[in-house]
Protein backbone atom coordinates (compact mmCIF):
# COMPACT_ATOMS: atom_id res chain seq x y z
CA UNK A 1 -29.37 -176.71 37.09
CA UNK A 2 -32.86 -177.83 36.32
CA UNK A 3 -34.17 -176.27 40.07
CA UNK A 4 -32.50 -172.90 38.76
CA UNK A 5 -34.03 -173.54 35.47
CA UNK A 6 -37.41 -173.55 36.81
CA UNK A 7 -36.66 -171.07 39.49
CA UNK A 8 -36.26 -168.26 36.60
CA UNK A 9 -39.15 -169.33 34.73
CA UNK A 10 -41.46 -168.94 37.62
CA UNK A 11 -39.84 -165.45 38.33
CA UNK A 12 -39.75 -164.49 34.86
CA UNK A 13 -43.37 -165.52 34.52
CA UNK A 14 -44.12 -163.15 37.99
CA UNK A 15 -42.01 -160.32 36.78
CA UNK A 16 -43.16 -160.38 33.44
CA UNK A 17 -47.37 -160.17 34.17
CA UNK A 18 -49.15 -157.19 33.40
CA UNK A 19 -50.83 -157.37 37.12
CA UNK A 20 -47.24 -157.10 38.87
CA UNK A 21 -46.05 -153.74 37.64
CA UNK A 22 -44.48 -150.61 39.62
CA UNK A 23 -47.19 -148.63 41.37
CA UNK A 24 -49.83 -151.71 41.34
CA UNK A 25 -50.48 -154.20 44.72
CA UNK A 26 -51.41 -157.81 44.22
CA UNK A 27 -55.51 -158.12 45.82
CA UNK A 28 -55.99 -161.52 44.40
CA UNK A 29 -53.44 -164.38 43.68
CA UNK A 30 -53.95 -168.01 43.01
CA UNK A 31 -51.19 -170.12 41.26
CA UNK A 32 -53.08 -173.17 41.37
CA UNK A 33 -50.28 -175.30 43.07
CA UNK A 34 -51.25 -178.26 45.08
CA UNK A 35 -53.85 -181.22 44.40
CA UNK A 36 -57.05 -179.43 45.59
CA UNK A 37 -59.25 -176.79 43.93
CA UNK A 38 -59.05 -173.59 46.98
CA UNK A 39 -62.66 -173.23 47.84
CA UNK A 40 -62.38 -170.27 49.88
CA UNK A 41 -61.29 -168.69 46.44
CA UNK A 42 -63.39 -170.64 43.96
CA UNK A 43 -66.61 -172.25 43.68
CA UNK A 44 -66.97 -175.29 40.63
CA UNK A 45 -70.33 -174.65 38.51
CA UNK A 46 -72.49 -177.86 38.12
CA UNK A 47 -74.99 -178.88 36.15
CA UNK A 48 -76.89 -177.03 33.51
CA UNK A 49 -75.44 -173.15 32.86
CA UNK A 50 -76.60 -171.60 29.66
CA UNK A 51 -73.49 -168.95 30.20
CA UNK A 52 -70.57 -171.47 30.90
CA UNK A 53 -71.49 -174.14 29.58
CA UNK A 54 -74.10 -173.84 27.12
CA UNK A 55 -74.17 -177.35 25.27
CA UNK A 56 -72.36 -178.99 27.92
CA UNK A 57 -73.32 -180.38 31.25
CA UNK A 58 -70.80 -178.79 33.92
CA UNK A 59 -69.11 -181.47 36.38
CA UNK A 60 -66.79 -181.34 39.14
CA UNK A 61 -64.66 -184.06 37.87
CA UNK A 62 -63.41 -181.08 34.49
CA UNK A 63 -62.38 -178.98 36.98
CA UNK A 64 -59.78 -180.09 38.46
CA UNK A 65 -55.51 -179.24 39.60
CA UNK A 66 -52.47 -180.60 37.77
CA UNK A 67 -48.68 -179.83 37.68
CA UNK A 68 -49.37 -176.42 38.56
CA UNK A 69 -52.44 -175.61 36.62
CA UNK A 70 -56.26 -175.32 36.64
CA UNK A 71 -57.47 -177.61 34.01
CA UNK A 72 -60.99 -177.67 32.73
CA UNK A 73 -61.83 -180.55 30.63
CA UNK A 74 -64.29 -180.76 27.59
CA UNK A 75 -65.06 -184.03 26.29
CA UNK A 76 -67.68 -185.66 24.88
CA UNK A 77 -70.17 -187.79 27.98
CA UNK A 78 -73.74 -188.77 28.51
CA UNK A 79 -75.30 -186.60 31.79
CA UNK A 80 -78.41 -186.02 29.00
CA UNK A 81 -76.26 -183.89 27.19
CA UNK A 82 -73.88 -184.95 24.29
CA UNK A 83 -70.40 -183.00 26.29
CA UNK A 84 -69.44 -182.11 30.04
CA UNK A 85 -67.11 -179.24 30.74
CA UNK A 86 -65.91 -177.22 33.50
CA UNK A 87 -65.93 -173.93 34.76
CA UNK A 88 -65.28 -171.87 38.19
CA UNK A 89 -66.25 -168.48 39.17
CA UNK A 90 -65.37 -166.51 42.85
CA UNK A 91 -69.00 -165.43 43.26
CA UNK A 92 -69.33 -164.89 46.46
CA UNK A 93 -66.42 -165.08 47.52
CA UNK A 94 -64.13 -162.52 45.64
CA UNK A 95 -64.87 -159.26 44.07
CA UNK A 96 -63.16 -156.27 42.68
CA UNK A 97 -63.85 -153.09 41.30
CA UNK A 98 -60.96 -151.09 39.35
CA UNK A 99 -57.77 -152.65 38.29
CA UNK A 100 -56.30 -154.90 36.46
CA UNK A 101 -56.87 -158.43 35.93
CA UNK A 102 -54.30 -161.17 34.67
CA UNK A 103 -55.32 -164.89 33.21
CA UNK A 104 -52.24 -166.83 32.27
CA UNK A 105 -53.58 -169.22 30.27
CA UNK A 106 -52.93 -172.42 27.22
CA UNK A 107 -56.24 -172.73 25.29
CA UNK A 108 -57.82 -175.80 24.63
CA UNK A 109 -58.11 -177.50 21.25
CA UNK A 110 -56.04 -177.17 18.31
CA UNK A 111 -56.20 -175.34 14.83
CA UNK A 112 -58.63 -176.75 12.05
CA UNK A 113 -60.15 -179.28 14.70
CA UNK A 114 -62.21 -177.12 17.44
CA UNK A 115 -65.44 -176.39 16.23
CA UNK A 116 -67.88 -175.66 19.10
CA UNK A 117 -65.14 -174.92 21.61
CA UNK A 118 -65.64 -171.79 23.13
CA UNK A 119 -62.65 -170.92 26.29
CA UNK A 120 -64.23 -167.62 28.48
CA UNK A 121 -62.13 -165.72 30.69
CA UNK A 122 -65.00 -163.08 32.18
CA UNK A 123 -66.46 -160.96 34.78
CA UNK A 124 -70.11 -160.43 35.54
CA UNK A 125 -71.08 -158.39 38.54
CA UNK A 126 -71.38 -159.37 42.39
CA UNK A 127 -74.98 -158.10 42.50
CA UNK A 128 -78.82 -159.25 41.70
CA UNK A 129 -78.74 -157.23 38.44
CA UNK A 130 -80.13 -158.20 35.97
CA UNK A 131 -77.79 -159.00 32.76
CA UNK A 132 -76.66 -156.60 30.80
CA UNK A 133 -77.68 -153.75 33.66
CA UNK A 134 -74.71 -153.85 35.07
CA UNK A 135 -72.52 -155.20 32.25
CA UNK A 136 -70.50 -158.00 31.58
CA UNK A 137 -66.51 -157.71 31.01
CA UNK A 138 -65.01 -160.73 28.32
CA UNK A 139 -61.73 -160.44 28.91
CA UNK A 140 -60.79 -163.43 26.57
CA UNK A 141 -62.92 -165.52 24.39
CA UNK A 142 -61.79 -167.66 21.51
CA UNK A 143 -64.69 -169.72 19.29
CA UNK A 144 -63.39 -172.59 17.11
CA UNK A 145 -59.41 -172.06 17.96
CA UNK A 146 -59.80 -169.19 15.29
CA UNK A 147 -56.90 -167.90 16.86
CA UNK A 148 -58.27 -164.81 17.49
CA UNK A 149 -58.76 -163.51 20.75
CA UNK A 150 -61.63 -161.69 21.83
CA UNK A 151 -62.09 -158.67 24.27
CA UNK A 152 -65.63 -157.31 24.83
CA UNK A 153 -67.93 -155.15 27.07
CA UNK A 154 -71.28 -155.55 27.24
CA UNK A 155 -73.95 -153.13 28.84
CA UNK A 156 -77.85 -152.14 28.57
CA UNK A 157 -78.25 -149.31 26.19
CA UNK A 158 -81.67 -148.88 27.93
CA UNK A 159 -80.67 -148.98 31.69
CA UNK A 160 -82.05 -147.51 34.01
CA UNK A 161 -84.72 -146.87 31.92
CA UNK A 162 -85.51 -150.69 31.01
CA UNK A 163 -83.87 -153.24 33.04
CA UNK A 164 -83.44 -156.60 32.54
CA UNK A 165 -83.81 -156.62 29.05
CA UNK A 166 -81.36 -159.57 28.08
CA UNK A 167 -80.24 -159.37 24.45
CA UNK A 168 -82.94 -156.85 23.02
CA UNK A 169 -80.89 -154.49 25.22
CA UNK A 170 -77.63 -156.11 24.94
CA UNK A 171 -74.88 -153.40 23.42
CA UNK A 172 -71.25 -154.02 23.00
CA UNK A 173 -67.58 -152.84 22.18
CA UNK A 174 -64.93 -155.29 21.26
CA UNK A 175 -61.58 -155.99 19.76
CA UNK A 176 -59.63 -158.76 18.58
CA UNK A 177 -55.96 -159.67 18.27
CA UNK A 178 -54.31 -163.13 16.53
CA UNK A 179 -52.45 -164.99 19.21
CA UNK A 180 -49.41 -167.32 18.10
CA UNK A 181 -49.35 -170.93 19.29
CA UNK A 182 -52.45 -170.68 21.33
CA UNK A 183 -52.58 -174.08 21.97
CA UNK A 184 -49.11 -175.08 22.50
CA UNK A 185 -48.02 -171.92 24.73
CA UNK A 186 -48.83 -169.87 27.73
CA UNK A 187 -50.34 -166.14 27.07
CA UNK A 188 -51.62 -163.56 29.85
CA UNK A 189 -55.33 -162.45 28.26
CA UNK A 190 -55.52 -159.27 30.52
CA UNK A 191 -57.28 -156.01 31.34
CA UNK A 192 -57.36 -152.75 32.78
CA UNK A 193 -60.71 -151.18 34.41
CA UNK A 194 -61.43 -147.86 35.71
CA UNK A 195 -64.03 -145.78 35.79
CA UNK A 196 -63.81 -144.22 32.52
CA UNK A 197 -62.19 -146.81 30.46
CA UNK A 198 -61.59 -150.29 30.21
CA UNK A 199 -58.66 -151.75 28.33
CA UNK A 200 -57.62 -155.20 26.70
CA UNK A 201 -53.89 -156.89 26.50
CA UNK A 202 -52.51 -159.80 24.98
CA UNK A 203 -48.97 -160.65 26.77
CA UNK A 204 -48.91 -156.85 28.06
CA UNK A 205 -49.63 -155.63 24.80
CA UNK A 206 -52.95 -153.47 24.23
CA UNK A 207 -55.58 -154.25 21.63
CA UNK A 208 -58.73 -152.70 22.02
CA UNK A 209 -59.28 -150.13 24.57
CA UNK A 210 -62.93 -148.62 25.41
CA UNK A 211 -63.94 -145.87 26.24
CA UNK A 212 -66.92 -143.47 27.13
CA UNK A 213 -66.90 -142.15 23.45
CA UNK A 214 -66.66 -145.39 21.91
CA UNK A 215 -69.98 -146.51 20.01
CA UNK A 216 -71.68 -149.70 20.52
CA UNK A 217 -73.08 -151.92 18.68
CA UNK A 218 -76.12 -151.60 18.05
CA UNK A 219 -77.11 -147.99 17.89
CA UNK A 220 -74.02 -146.33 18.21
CA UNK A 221 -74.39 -145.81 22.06
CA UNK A 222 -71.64 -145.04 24.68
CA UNK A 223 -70.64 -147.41 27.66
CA UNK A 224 -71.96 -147.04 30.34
CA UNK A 225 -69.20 -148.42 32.51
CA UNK A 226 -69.80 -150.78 35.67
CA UNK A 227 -70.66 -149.27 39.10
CA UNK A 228 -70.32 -152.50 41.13
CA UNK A 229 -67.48 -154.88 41.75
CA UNK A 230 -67.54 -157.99 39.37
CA UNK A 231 -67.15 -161.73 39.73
CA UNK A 232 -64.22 -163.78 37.92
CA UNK A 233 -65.50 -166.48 35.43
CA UNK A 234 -63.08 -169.27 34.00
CA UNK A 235 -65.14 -171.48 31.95
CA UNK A 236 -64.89 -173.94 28.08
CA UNK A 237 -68.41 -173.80 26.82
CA UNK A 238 -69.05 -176.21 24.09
CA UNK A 239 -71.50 -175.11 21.10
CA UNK A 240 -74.23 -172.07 21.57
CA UNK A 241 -75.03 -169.47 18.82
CA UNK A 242 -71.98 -167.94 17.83
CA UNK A 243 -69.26 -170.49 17.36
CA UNK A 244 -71.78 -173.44 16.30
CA UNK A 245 -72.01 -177.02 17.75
CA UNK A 246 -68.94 -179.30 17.31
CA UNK A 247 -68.54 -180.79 14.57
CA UNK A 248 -66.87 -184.43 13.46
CA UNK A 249 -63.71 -183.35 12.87
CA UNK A 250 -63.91 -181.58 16.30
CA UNK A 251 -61.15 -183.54 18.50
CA UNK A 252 -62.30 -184.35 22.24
CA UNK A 253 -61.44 -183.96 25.17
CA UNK A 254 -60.03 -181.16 25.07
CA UNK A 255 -57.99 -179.26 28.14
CA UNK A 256 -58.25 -175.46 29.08
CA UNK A 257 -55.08 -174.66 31.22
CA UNK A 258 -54.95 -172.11 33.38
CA UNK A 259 -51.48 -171.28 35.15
CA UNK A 260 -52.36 -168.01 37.25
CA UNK A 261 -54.97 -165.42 38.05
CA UNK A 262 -54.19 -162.42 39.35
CA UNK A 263 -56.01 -159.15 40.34
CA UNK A 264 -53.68 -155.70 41.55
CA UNK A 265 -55.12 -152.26 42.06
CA UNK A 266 -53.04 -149.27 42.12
CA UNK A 267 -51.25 -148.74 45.35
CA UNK A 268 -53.16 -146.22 47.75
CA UNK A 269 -56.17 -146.18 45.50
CA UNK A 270 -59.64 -146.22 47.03
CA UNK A 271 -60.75 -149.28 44.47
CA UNK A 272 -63.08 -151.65 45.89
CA UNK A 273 -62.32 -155.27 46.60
CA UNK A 274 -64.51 -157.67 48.55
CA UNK A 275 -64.18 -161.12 50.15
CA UNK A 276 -66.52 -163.55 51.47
């Protein structure tokens, strides 16, 4: 009874994801099952990353599998920096662009005791552009276990006038949703891309959608959507400027579970997808 338990949980889980809908083909899959991090697929971040890991030091040993899941640990160590983290990105070695991307995810920290913790699930593209030039997707972020999760595009306002003009060009549309037992329960942080358009879900259900008439902040501008296939980014970054540095009644370590990735494309389409 406990196999078929299990057995309809898994299929429920596959049924149930945004990515595995009629009219859709699975491009990228990883369940994370097994004892050993699939480097064809990933690639761990180490060391110093402003991005990832901002005030922690990024080690191999926080990114690691167990019971199914990709777990990146945050906890407070001495490598010259007060925390370590983890964090994994398919640079390299998977791309995409169009579709829909799924996270199935159980956020680390808990309520009232997660200042500083900052869990990314994001996209930056395959290229040598320049950030924003060729814009960033934040598919979900969550500072302080708020409980509020975060979906965001970023782009250059002045591209291709200006490139590479880091934050004095930096323009973004976001939206946020309250998610229910973050920390305790799995949720599928998802979104849609296309050309004209890029949507944000919360267990299938849509939040913020933007679009080419949508007005950025700052200046009111419209998106100027991304022309090249993009990267996937699974990261917890500890402290930076917008949820603060931890703070004593922050509660380490602290475990960022990931259960599945997924990326589909609609059948027959002519989206781009690239493997190394």
């Amino acid at each position: 009874m406990l196999v078929i338990a299990v057995l309809c949980t898994v299929l429920a889980s596959t049924l149930g994801s945004f990515c595995n809908q009629d009219g859709y083909s699975i491009v990228f899959e990883d369940d994370f099952e097994g004892t050993m991090l699939n480097t064809t697929r990933w690639t761990t971040t180490l060391g110093f990353d402003g991005g990832q890991g901002r005030d922690a030091y990024l080690l191999n040993k926080n990114a690691y599998l167990e019971d199914g899941n990709l777990v990146l640990r945050s906890m407070k160590d001495d490598y010259g920096f007060n925390y370590t983290s983890g964090a994994v990105t398919t640079k390299d070695k998977f791309s995409f662009r169009h579709g829909r991307v799924c996270f199935n995810a159980q956020l680390p920290g808990q309520p009232g005791k997660s200042q500083g913790v900052w869990p990314a699930h994001w996209m930056m593209p395959n290229d040598a552009s320049c950030w924003p030039d060729h814009g960033e997707i934040d598919v979900l972020e969550m500072i302080n276990g708020d409980g509020s999760a975060h979906g965001t595009f970023h782009w250059n306002r002045n591209f291709p006038g200006t490139n590479c003009t880091g934050d004095s060009g930096n323009t973004a549309v976001t939206g946020n949703t309250n998610v229910d037992n973050w920390h305790s329960s799995y949720h599928e942080y998802a979104a849609e891309w296309d050309e004209s358009s890029i949507t944000f879900l919360v267990d299938g259900v849509a939040y913020a959608n933007v679009t080419a008439t949508s007005p950025g902040n700052p200046g009111g501008q419209h998106p100027q959507f991304p022309p090249n296939p993009m990267y996937l980014i699974l990261n917890t970054a500890i402290g930076g400027p917008w949820p603060g540095p931890p703070s004593s009644d922050t509660v380490f370590p602290v475990y960022h579970r990931i259960d599945y990735v997924r990326v589909s494309q609609p059948i027959n389409s002519h989206s781009l997808v690239s493997y190394s």
